[in-house]
N, C-alpha and C. Protein backbone atom coordinates (compact mmCIF):
# COMPACT_ATOMS: atom_id res chain seq x y z
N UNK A 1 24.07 -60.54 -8.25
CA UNK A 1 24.36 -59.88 -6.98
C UNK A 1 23.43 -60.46 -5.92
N UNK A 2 24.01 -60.71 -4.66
CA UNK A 2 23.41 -60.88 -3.37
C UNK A 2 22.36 -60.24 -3.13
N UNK A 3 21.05 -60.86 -3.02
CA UNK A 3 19.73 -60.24 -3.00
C UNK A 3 19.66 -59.37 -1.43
N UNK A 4 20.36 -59.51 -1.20
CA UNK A 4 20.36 -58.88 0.28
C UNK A 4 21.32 -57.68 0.34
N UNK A 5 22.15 -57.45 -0.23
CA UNK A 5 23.26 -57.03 -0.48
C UNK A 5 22.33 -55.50 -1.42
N UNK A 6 21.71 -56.37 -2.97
CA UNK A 6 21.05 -55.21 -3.21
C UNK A 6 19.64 -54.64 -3.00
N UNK A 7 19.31 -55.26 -1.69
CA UNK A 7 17.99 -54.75 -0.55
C UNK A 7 18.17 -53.28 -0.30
N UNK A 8 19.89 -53.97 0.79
CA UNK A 8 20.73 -52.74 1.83
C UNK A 8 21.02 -51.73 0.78
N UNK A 9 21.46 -51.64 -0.49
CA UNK A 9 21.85 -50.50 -1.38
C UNK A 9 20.71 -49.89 -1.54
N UNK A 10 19.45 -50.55 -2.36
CA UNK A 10 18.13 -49.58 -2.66
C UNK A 10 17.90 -49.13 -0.80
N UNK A 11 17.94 -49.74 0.13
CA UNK A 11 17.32 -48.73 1.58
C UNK A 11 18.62 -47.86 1.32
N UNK A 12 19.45 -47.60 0.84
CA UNK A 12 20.59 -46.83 1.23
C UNK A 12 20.58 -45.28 0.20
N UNK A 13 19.79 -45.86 -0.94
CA UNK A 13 19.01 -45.12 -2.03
C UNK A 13 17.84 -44.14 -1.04
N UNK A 14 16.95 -44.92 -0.61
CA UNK A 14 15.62 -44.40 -0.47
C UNK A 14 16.24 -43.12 0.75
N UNK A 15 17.27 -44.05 1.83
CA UNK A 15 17.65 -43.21 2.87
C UNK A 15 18.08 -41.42 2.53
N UNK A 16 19.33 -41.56 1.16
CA UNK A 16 19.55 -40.50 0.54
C UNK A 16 18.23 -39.27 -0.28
N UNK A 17 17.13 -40.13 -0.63
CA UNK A 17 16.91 -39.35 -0.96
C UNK A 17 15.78 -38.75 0.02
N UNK A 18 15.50 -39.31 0.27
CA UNK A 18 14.40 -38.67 1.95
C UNK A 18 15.54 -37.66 2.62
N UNK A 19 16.38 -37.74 2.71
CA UNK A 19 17.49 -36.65 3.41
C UNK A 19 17.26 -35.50 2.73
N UNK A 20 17.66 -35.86 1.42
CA UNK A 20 17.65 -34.80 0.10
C UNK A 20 16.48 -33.94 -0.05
N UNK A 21 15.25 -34.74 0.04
CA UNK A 21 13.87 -34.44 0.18
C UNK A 21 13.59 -33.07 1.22
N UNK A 22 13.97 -33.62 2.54
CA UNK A 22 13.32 -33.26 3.41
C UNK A 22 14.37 -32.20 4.08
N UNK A 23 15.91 -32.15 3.84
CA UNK A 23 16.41 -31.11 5.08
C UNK A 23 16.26 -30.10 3.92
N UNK A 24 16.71 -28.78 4.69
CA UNK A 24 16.37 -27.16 4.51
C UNK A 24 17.76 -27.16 3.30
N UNK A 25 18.85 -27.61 3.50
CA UNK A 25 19.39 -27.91 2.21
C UNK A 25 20.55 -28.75 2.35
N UNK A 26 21.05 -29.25 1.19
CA UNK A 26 22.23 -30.36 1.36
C UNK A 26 23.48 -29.76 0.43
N UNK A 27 24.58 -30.11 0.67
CA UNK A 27 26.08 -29.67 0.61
C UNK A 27 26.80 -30.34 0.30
N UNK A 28 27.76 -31.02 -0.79
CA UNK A 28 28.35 -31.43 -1.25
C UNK A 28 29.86 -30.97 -0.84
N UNK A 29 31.01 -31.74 -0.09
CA UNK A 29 32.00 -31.26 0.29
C UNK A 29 33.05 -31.99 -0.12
N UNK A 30 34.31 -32.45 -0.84
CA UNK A 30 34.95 -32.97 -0.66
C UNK A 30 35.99 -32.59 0.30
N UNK A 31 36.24 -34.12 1.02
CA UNK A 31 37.06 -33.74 2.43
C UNK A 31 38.80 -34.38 2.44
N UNK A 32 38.93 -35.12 1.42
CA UNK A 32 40.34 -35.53 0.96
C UNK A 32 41.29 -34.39 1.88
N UNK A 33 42.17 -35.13 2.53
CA UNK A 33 43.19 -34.41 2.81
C UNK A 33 42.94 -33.84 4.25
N UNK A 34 41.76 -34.17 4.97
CA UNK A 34 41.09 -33.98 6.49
C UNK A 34 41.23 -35.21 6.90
N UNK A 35 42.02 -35.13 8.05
CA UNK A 35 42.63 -36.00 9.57
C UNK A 35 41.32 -36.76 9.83
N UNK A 36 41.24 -37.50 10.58
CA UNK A 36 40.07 -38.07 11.30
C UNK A 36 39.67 -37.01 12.45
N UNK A 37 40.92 -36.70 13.05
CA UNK A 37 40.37 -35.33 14.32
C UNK A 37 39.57 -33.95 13.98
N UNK A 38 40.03 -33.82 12.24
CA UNK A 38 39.44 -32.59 11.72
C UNK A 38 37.82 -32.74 11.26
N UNK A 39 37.53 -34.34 10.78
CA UNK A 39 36.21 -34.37 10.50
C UNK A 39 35.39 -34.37 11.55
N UNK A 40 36.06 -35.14 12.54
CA UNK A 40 35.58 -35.40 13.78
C UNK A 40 34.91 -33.99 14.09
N UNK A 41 35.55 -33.17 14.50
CA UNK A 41 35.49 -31.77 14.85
C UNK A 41 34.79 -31.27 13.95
N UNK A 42 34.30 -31.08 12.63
CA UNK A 42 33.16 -30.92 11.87
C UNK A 42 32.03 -31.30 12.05
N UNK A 43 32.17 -32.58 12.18
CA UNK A 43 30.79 -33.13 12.49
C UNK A 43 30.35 -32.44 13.45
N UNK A 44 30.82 -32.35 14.98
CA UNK A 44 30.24 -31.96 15.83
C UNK A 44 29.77 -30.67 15.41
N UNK A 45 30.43 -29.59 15.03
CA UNK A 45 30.06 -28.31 14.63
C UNK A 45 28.69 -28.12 13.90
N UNK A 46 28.48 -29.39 12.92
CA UNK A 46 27.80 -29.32 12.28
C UNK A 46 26.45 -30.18 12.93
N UNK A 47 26.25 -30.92 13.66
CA UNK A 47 25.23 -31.37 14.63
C UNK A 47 25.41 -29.97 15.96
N UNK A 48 25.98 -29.40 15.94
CA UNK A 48 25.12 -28.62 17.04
C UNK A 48 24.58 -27.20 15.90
N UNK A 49 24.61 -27.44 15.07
CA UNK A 49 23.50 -26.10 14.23
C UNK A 49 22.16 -27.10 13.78
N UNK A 50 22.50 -28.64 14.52
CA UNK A 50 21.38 -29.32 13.48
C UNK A 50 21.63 -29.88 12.16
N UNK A 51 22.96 -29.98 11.54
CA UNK A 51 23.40 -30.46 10.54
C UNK A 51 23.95 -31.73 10.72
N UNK A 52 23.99 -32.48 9.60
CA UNK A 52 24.60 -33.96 9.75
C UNK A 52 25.05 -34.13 8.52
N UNK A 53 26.50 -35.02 8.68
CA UNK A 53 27.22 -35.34 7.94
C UNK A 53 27.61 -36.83 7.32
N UNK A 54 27.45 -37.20 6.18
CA UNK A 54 27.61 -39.13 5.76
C UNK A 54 28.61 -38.50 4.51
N UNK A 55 29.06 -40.10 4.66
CA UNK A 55 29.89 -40.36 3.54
C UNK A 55 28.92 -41.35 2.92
N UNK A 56 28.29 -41.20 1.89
CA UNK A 56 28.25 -42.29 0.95
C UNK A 56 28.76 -43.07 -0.46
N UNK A 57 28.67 -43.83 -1.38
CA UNK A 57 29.44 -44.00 -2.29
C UNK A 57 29.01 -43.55 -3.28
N UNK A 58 29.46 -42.95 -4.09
CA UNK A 58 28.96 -41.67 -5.12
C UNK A 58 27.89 -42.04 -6.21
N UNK A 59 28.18 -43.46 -6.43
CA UNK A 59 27.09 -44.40 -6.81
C UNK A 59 25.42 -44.56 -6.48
N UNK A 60 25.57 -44.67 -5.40
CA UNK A 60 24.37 -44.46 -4.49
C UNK A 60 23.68 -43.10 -4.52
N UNK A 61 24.91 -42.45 -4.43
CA UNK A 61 24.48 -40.93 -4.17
C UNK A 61 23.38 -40.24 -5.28
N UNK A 62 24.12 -40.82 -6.21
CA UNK A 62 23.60 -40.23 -8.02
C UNK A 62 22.49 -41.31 -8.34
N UNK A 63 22.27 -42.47 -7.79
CA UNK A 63 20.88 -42.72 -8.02
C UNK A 63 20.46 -41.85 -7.28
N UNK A 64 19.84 -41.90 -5.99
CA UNK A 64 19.46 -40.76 -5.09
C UNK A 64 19.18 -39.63 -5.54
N UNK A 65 19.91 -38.79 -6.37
CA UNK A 65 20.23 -36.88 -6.45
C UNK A 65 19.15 -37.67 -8.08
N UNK A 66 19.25 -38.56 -9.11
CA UNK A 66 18.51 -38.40 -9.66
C UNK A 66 16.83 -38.98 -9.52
N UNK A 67 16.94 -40.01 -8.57
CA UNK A 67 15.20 -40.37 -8.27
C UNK A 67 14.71 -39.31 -7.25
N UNK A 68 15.06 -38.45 -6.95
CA UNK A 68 14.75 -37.40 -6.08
C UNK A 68 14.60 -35.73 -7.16
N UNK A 69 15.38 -36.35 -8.60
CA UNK A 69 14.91 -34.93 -9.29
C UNK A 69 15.98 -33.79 -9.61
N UNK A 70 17.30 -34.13 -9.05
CA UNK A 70 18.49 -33.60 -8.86
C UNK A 70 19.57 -34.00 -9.87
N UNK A 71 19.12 -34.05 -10.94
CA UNK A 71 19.88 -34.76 -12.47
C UNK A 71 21.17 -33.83 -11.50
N UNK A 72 21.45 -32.43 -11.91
CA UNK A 72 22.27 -31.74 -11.97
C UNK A 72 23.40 -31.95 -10.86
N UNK A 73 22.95 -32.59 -9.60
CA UNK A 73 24.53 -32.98 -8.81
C UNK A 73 24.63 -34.44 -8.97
N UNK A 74 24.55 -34.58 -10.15
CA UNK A 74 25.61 -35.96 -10.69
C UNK A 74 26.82 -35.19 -10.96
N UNK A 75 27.31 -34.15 -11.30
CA UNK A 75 28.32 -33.32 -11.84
C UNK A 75 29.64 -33.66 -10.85
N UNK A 76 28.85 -33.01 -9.43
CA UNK A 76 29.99 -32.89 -8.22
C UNK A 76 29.76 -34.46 -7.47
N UNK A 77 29.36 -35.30 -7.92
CA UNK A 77 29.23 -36.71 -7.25
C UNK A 77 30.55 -37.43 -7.52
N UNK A 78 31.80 -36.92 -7.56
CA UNK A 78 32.97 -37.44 -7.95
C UNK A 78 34.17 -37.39 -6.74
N UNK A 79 34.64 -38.29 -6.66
CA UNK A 79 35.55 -38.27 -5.38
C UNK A 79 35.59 -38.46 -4.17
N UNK A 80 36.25 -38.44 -2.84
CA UNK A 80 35.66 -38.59 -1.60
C UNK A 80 34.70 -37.49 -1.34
N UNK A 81 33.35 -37.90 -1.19
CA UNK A 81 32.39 -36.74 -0.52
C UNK A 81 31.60 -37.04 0.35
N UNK A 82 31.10 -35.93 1.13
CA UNK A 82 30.54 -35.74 2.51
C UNK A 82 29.46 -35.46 2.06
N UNK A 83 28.11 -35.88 2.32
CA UNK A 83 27.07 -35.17 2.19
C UNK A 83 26.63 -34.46 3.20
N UNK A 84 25.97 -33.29 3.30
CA UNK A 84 25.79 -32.10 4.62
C UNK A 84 24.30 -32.23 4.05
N UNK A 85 23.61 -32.47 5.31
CA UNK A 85 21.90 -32.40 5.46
C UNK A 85 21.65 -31.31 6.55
N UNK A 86 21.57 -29.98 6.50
CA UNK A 86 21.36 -29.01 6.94
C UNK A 86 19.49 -28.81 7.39
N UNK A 87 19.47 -28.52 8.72
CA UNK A 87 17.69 -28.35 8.77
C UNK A 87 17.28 -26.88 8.41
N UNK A 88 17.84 -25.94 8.32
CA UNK A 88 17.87 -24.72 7.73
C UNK A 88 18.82 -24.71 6.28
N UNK A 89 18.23 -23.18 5.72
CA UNK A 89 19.01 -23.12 4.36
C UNK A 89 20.26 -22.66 4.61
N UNK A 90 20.83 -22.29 5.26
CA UNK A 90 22.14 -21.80 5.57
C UNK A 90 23.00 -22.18 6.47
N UNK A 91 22.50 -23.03 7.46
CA UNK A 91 23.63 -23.63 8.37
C UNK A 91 24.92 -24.28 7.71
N UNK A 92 23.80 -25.32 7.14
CA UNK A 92 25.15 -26.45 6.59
C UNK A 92 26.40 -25.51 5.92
N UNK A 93 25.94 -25.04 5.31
CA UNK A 93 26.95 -24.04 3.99
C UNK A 93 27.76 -22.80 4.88
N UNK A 94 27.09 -22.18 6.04
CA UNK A 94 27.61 -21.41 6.80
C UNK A 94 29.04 -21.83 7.34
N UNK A 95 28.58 -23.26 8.41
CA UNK A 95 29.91 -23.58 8.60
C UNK A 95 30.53 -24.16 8.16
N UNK A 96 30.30 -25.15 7.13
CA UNK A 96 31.43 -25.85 6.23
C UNK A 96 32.16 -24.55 5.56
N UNK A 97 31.95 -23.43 4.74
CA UNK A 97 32.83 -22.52 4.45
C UNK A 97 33.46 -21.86 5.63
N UNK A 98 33.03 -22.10 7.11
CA UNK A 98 34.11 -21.15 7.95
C UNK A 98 34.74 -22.10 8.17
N UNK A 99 35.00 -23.81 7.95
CA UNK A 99 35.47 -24.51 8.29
C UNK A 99 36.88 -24.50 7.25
N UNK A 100 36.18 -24.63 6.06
CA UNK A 100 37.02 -24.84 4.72
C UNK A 100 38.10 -23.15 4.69
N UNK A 101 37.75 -22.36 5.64
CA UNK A 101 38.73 -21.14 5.34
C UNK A 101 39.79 -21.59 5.67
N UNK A 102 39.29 -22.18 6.66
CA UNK A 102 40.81 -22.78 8.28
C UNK A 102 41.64 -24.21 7.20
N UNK A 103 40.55 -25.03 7.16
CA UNK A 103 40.72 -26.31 6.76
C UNK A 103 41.23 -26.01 4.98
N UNK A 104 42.23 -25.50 4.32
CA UNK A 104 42.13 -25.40 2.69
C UNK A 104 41.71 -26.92 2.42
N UNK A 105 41.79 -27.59 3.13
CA UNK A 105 41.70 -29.48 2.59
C UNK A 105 40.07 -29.62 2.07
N UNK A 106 39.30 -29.12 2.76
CA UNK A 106 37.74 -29.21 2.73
C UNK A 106 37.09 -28.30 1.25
N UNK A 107 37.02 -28.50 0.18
CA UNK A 107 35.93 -27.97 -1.24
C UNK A 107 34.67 -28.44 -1.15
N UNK A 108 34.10 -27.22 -1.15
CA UNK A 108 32.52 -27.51 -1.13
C UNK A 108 32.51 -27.18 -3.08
N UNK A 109 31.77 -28.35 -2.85
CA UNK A 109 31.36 -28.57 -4.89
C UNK A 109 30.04 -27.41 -5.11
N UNK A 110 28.97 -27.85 -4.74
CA UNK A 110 27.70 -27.61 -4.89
C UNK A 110 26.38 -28.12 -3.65
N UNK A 111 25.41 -27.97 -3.94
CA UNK A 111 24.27 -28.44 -2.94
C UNK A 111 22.60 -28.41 -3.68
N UNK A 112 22.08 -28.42 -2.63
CA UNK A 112 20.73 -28.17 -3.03
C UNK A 112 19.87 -27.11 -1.81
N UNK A 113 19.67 -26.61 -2.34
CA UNK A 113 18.73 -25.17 -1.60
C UNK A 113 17.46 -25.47 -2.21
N UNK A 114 16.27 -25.42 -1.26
CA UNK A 114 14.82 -24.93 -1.70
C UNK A 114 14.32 -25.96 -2.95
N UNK A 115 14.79 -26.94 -3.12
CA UNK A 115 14.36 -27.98 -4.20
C UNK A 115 15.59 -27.40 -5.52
N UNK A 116 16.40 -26.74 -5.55
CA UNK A 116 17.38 -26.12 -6.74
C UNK A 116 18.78 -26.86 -6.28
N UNK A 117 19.09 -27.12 -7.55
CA UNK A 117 20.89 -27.36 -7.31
C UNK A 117 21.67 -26.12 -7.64
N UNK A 118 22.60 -25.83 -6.37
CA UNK A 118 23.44 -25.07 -6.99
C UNK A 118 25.02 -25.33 -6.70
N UNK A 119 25.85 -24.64 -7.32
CA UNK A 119 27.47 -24.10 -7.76
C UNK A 119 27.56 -23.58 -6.30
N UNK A 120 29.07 -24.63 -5.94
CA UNK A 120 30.15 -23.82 -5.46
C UNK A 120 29.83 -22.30 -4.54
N UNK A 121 29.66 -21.21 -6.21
CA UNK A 121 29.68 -19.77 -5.93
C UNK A 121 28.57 -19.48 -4.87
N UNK A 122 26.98 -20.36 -4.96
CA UNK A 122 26.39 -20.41 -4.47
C UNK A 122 26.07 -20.46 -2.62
N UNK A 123 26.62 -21.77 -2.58
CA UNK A 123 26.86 -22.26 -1.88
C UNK A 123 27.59 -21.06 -0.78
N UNK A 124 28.78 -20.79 -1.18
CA UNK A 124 29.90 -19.67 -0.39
C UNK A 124 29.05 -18.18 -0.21
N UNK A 125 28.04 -17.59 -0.63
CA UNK A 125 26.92 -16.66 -1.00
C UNK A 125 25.70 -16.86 0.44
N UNK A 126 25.81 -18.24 0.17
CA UNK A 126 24.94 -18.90 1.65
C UNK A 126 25.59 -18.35 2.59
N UNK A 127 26.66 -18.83 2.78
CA UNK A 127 27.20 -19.33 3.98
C UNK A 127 28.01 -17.55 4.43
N UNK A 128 27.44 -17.07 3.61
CA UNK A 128 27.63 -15.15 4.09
C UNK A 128 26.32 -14.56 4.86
N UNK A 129 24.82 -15.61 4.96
CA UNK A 129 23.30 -14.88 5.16
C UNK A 129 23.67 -16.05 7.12
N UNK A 130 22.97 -14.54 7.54
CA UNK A 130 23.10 -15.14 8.89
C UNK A 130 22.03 -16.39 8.87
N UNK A 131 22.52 -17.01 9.99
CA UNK A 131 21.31 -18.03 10.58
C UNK A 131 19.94 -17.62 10.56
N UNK A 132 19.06 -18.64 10.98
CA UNK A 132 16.87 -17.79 10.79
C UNK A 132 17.27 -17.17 12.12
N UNK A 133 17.77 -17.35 13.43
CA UNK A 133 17.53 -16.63 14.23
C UNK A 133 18.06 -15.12 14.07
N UNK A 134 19.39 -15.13 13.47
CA UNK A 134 19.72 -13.47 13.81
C UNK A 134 18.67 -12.73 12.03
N UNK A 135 18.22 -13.82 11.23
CA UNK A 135 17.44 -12.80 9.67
C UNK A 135 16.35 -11.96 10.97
N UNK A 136 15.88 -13.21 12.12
CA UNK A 136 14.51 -12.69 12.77
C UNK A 136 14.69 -11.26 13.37
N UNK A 137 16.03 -11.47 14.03
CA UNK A 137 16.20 -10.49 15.25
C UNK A 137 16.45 -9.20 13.96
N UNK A 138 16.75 -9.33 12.90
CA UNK A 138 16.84 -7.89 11.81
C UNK A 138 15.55 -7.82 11.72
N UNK A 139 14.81 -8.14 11.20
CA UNK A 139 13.39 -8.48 10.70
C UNK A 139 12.67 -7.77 11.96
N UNK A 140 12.70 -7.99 13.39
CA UNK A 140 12.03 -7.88 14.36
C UNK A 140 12.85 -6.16 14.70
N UNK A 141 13.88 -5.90 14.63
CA UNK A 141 14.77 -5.16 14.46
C UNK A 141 13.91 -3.80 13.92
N UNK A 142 13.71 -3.80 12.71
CA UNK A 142 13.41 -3.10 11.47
C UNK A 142 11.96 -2.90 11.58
N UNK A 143 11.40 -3.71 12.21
CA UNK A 143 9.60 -3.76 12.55
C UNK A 143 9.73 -2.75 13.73
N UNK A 144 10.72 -2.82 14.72
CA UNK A 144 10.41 -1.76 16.42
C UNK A 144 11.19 -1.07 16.46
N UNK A 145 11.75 -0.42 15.42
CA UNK A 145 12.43 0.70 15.49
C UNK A 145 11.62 2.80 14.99
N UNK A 146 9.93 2.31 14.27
CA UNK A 146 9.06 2.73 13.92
C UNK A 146 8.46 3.37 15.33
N UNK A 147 8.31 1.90 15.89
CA UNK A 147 7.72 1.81 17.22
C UNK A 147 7.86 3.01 18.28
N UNK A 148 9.31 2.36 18.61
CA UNK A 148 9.99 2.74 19.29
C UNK A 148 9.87 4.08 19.41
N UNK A 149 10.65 5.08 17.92
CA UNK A 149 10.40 6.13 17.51
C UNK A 149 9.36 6.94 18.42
N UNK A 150 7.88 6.44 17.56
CA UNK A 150 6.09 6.98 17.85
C UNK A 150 6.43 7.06 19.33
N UNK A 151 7.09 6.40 20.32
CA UNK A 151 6.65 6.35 21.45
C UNK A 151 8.16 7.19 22.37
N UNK A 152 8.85 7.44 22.05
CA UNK A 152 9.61 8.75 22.19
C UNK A 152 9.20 9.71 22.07
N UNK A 153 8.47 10.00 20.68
CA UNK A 153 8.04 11.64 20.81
C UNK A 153 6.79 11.72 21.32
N UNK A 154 5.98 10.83 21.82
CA UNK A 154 4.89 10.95 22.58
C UNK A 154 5.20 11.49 23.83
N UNK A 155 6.20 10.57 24.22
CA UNK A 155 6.48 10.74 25.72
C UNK A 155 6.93 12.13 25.78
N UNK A 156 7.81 12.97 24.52
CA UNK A 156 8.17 13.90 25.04
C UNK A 156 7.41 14.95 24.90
N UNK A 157 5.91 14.91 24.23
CA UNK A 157 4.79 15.91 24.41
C UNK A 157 4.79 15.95 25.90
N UNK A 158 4.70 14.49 26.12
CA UNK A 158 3.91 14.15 27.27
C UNK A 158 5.09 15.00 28.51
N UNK A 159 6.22 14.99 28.31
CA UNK A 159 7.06 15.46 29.33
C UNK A 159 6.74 16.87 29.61
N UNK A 160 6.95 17.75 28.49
CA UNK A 160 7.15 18.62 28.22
C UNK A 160 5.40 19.39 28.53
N UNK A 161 4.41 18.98 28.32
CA UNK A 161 3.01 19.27 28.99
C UNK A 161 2.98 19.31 30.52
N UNK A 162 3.70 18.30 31.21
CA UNK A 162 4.13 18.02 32.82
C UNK A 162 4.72 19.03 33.14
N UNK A 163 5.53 19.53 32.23
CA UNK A 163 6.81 20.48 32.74
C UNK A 163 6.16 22.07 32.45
N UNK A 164 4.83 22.18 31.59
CA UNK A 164 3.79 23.08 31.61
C UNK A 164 5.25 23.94 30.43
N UNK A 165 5.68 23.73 29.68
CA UNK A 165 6.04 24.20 28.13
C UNK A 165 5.83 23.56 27.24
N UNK A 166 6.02 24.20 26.33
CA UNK A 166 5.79 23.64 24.87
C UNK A 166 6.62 22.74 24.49
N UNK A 167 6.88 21.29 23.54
CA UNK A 167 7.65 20.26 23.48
C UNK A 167 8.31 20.84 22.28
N UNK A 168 9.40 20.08 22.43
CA UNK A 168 10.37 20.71 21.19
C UNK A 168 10.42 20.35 20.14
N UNK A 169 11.02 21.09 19.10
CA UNK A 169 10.81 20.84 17.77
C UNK A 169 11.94 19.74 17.72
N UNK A 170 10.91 18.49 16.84
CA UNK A 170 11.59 17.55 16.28
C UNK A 170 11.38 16.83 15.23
N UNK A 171 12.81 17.10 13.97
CA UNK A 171 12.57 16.24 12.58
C UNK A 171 11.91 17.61 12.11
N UNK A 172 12.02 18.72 12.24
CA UNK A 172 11.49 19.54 11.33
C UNK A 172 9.94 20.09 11.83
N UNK A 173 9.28 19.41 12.47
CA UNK A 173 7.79 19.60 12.65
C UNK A 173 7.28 20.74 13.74
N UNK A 174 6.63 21.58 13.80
CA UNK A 174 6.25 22.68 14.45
C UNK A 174 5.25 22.33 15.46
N UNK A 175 5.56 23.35 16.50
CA UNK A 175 4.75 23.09 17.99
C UNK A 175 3.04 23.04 17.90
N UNK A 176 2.87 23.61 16.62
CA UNK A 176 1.60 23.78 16.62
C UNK A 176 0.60 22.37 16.12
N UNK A 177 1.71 21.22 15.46
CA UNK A 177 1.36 20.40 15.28
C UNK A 177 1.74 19.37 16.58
N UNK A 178 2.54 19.24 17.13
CA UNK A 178 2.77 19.09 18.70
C UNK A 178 1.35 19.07 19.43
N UNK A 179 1.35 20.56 19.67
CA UNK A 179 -0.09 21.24 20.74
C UNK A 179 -1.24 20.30 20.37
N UNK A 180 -1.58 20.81 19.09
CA UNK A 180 -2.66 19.58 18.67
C UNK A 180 -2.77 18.29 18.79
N UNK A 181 -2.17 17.44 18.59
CA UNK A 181 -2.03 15.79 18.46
C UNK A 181 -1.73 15.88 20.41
N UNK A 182 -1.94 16.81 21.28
CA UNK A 182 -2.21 17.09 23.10
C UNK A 182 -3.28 17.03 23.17
């Protein structure tokens, strides 16, 4: 073989697996049976969450998935496939399954999450967990709703002292514990 020829394959190796390495997780899709306008239109979907999409030759791929540690997606390395390099754990998988609802042409095989290979089932399980921004806004959600609370019934000592009566009973708790914490 053309010493140059198998230069460009091992950089084409190293390229895969630094992808593999480094995004938040990768996605295995076969796209058989998708238009050029339909991938087209994927891709973009999938670069504006930060995801990116290659075709490589399955050959390549499976050196890659195994010098990177990924014995296990040699399995789904069969057929036309897309590889999805997602910078979060859930993008890639998010929209390739809202894609693949519309699109029946598009099967997602498997991927890799968090250094793990997983199934299909997996994969579709992802792509149900919101994006990091809306886990935050629950997360941030669930933290100031405590808050929030403490500073309602303050205010309404506090009203209800202005208004020179006693504040009302709330959640069960008695004025006398009210008066005090005045």
């Amino acid at each position: 073989m053309n010493q140059a020829v198998l230069e460009s394959k091992k950089n084409v190796v190293q390229e895969i697996q630094e992808k593999m390495a480094n995004s938040g997780s990768s996605v295995v899709a076969e796209y058989r049976g998708l238009s050029v306008a339909e991938v087209t239109e994927l891709r973009r979907l999938l670069r504006a969450e930060g995801a990116e999409m290659k075709v490589y030759k399955n050959t390549l791929a499976t050196r890659a998935a195994e010098a990177a540690g990924f014995e296990g997606l040699k399995d789904v390395l069969t057929g036309p496939n897309a590889l999805v390099f997602g910078s979060d754990e859930t993008a890639a998988s998010r929209i390739l399954a809202d894609y693949a609802k519309k699109h029946k042409a598009l099967i997602l095989k498997g991927g890799i999450v968090e250094g793990r290979v997983i199934d299909a089932a997996t994969v579709n399980e992802l792509a149900s967990l919101p994006n990091r921004e809306g886990m935050l806004s629950m997360l941030l959600s669930v933290l100031q709703a405590p808050v929030s609370s403490f500073a309602r019934a303050i205010q309404a000592v506090a009203d209800a002292q202005a208004n020179g009566g006693a504040p009302a009973e709330a959640g069960g708790e008695n004025n006398e514990a009210a008066e005090a914490a005045a």
